[in-house]
PDB file of N, CA and C in Angstrom:
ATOM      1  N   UNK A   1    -140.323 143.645  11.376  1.00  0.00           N
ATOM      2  CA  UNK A   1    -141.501 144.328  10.883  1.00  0.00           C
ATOM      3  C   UNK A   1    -141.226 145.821  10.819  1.00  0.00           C
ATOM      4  N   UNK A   2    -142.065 146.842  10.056  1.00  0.00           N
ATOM      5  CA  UNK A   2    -142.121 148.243   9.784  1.00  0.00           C
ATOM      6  C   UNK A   2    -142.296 148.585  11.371  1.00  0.00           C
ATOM      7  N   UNK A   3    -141.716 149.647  11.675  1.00  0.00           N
ATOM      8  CA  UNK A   3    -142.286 150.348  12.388  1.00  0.00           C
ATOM      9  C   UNK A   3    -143.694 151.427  12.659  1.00  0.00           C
ATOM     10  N   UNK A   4    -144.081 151.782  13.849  1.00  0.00           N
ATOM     11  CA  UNK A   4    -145.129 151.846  13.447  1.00  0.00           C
ATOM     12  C   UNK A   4    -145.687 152.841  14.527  1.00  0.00           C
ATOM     13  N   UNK A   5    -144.601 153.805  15.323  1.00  0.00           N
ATOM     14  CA  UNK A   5    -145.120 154.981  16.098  1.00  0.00           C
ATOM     15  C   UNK A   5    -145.789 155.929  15.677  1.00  0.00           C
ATOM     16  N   UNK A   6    -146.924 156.860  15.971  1.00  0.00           N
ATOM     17  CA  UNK A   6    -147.412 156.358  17.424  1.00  0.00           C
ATOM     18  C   UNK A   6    -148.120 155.208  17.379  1.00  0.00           C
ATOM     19  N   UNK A   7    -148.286 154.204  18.798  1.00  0.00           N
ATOM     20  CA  UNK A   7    -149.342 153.177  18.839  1.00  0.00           C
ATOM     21  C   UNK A   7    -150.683 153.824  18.256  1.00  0.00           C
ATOM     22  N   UNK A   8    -151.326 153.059  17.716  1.00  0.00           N
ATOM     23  CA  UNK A   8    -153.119 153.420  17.239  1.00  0.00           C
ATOM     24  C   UNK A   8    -153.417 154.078  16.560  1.00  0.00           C
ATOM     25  N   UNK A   9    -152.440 154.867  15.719  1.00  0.00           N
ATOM     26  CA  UNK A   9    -153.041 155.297  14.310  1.00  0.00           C
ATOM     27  C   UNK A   9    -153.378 154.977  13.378  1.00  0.00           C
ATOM     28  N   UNK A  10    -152.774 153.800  13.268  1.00  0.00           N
ATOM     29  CA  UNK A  10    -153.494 152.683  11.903  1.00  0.00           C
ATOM     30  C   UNK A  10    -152.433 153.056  10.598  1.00  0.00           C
ATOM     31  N   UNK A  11    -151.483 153.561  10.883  1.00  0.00           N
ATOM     32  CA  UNK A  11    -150.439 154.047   9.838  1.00  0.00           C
ATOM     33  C   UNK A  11    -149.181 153.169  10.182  1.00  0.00           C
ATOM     34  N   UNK A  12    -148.944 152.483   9.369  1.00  0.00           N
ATOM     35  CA  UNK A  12    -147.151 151.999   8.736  1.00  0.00           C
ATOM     36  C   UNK A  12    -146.354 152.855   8.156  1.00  0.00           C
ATOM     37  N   UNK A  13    -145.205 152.521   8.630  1.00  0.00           N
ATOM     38  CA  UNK A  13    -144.266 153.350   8.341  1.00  0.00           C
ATOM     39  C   UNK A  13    -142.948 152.203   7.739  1.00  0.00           C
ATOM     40  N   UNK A  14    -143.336 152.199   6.538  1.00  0.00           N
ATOM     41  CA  UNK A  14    -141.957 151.403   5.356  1.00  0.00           C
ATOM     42  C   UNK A  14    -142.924 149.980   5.743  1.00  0.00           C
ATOM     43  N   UNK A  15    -142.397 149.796   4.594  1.00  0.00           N
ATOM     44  CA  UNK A  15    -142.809 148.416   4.193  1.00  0.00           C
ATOM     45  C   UNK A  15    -142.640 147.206   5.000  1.00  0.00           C
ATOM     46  N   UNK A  16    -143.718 146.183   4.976  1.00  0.00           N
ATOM     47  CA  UNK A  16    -143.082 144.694   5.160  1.00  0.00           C
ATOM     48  C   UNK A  16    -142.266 144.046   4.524  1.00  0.00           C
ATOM     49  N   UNK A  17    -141.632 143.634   5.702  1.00  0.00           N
ATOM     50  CA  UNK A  17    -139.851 142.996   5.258  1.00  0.00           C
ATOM     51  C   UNK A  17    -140.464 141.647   5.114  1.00  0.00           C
ATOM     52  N   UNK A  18    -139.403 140.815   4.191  1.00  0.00           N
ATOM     53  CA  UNK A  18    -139.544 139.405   3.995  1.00  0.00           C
ATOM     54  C   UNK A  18    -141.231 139.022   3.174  1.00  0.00           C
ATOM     55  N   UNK A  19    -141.571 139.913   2.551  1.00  0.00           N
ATOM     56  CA  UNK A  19    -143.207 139.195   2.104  1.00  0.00           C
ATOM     57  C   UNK A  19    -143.129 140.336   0.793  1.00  0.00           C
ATOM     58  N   UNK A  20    -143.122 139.763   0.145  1.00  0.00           N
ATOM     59  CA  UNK A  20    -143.749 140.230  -1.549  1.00  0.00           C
ATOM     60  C   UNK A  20    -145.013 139.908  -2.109  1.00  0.00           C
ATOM     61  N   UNK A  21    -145.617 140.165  -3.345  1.00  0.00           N
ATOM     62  CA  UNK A  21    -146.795 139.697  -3.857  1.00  0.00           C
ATOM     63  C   UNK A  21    -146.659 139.457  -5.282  1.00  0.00           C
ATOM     64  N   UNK A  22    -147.530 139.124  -5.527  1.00  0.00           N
ATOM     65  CA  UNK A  22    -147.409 138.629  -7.041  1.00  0.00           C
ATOM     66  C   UNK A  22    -148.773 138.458  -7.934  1.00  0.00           C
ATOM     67  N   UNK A  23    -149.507 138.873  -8.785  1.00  0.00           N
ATOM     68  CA  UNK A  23    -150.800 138.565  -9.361  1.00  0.00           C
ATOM     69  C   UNK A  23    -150.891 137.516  -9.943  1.00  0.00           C
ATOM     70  N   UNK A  24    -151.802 136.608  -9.997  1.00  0.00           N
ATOM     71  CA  UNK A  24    -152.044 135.425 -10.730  1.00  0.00           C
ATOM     72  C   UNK A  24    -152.984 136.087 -11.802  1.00  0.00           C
ATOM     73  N   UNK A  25    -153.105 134.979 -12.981  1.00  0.00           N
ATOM     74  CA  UNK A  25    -153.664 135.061 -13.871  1.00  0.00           C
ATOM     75  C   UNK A  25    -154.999 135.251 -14.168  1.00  0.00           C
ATOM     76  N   UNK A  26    -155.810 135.301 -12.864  1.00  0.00           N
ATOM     77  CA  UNK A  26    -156.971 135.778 -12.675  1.00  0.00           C
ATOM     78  C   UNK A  26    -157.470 136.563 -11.969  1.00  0.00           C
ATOM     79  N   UNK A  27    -156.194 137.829 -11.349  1.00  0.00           N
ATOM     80  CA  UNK A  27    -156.021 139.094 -11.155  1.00  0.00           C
ATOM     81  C   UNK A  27    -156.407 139.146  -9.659  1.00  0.00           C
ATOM     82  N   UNK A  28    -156.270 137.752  -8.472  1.00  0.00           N
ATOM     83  CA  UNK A  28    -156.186 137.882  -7.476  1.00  0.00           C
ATOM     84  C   UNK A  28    -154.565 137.730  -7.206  1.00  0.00           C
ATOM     85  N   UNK A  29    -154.125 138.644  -6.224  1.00  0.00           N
ATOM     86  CA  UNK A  29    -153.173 139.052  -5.202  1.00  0.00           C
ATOM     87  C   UNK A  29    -152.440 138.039  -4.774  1.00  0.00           C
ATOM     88  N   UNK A  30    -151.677 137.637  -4.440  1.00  0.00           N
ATOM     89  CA  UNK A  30    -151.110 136.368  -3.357  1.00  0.00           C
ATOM     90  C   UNK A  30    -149.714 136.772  -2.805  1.00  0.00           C
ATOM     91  N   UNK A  31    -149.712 136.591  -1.457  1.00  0.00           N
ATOM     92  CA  UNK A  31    -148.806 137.003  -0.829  1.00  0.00           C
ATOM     93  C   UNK A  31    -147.890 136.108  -0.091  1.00  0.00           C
ATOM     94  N   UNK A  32    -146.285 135.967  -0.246  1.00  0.00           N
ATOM     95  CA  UNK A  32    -145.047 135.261  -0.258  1.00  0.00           C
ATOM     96  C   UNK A  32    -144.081 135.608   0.360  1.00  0.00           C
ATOM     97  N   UNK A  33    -143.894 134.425   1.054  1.00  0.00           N
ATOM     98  CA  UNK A  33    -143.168 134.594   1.923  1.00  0.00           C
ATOM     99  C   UNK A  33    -141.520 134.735   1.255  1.00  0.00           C
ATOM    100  N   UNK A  34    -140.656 135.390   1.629  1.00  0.00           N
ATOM    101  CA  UNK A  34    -139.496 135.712   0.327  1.00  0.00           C
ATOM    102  C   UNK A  34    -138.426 135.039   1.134  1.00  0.00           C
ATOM    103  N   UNK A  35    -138.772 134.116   2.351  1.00  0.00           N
ATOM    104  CA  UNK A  35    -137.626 133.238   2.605  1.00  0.00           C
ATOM    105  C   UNK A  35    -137.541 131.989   2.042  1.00  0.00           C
ATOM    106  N   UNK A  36    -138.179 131.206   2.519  1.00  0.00           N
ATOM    107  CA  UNK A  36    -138.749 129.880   1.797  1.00  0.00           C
ATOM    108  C   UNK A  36    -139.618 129.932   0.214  1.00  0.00           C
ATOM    109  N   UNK A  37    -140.496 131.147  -0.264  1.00  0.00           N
ATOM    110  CA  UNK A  37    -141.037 131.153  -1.241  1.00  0.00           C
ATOM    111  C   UNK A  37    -142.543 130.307  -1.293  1.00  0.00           C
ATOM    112  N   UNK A  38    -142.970 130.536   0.042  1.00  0.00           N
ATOM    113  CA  UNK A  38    -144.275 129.658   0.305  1.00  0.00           C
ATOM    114  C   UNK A  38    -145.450 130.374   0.250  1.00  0.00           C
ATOM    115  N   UNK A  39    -146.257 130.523  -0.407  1.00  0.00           N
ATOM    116  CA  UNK A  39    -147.654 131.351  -0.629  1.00  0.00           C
ATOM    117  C   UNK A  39    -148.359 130.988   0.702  1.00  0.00           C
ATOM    118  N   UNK A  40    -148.570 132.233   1.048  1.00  0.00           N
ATOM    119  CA  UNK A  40    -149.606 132.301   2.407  1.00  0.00           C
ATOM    120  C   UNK A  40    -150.468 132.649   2.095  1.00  0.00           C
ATOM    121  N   UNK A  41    -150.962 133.908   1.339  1.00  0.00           N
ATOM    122  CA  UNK A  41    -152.362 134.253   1.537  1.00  0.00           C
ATOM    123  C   UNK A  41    -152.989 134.703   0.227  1.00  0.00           C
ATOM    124  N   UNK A  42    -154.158 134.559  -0.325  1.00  0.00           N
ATOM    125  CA  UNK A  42    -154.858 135.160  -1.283  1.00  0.00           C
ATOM    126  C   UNK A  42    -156.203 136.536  -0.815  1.00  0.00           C
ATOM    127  N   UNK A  43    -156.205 137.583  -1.732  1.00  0.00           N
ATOM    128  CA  UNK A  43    -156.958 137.988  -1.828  1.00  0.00           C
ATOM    129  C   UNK A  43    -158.303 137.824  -2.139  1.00  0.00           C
ATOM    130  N   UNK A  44    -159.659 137.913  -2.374  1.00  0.00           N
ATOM    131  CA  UNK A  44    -160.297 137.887  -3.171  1.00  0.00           C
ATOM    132  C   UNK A  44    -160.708 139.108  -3.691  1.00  0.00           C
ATOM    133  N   UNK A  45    -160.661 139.875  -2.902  1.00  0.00           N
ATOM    134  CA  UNK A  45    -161.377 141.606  -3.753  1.00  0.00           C
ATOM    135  C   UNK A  45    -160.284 142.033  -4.911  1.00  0.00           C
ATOM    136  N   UNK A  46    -159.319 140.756  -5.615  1.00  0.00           N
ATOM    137  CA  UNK A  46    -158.148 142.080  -6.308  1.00  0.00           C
ATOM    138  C   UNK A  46    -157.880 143.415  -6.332  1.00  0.00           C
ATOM    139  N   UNK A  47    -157.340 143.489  -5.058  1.00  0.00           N
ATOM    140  CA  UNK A  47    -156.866 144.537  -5.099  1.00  0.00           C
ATOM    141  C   UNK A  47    -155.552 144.116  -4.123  1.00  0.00           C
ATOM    142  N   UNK A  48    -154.570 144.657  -4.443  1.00  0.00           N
ATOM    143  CA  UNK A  48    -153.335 144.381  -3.843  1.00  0.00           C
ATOM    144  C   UNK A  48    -153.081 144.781  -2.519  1.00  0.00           C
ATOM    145  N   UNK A  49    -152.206 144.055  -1.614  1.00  0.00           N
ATOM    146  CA  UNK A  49    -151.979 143.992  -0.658  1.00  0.00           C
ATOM    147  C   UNK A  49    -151.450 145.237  -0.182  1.00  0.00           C
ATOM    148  N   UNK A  50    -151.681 145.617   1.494  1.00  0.00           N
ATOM    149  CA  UNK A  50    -151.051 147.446   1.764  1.00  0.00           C
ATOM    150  C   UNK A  50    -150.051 147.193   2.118  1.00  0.00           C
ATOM    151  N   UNK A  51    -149.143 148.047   1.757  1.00  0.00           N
ATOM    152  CA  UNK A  51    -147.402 147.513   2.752  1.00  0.00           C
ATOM    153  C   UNK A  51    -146.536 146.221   1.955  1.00  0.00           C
ATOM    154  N   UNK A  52    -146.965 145.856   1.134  1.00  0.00           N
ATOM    155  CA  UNK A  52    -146.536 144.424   0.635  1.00  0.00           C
ATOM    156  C   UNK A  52    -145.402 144.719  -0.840  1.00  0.00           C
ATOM    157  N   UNK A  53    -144.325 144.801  -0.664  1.00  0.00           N
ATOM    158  CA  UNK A  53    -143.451 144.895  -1.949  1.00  0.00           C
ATOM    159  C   UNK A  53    -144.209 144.196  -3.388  1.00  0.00           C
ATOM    160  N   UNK A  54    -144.412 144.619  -4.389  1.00  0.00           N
ATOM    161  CA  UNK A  54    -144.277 143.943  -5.950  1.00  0.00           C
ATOM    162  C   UNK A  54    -143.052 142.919  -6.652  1.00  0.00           C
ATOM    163  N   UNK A  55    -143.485 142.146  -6.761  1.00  0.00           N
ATOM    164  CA  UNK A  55    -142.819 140.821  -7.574  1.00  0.00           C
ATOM    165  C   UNK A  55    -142.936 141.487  -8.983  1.00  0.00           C
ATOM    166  N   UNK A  56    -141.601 141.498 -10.217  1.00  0.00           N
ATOM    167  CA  UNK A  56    -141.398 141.668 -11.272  1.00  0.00           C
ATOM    168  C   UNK A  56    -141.943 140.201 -12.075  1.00  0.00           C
TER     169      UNK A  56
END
């Protein structure tokens, strides 16, 4: 995972490793796991994930 000193600021520092995202065709978010390629999670507010790399 990113690091993330100091404890309790609510700030990341570099991205999440191993998880990308990708938009579906009805402009919710979904987020993937980039080992196996297994969809874990959807958005509903479309708006993209924080910290989460872009899928081409």
């Amino acid at each position: 995972m990113a690091t993330n000193p100091p404890v309790g600021d609510n700030q990341r520092k570099g991205a999440v490793r191993q998880r990308s995202q990708t938009q579906t065709l009805s402009g919710h978010w979904v987020k993937r796991n980039a080992e196996t390629g297994q969809f874990m999670n959807v958005k509903a507010d479309k708006t993209p994930f924080k910290g989460v790399r872009k899928e081409k």
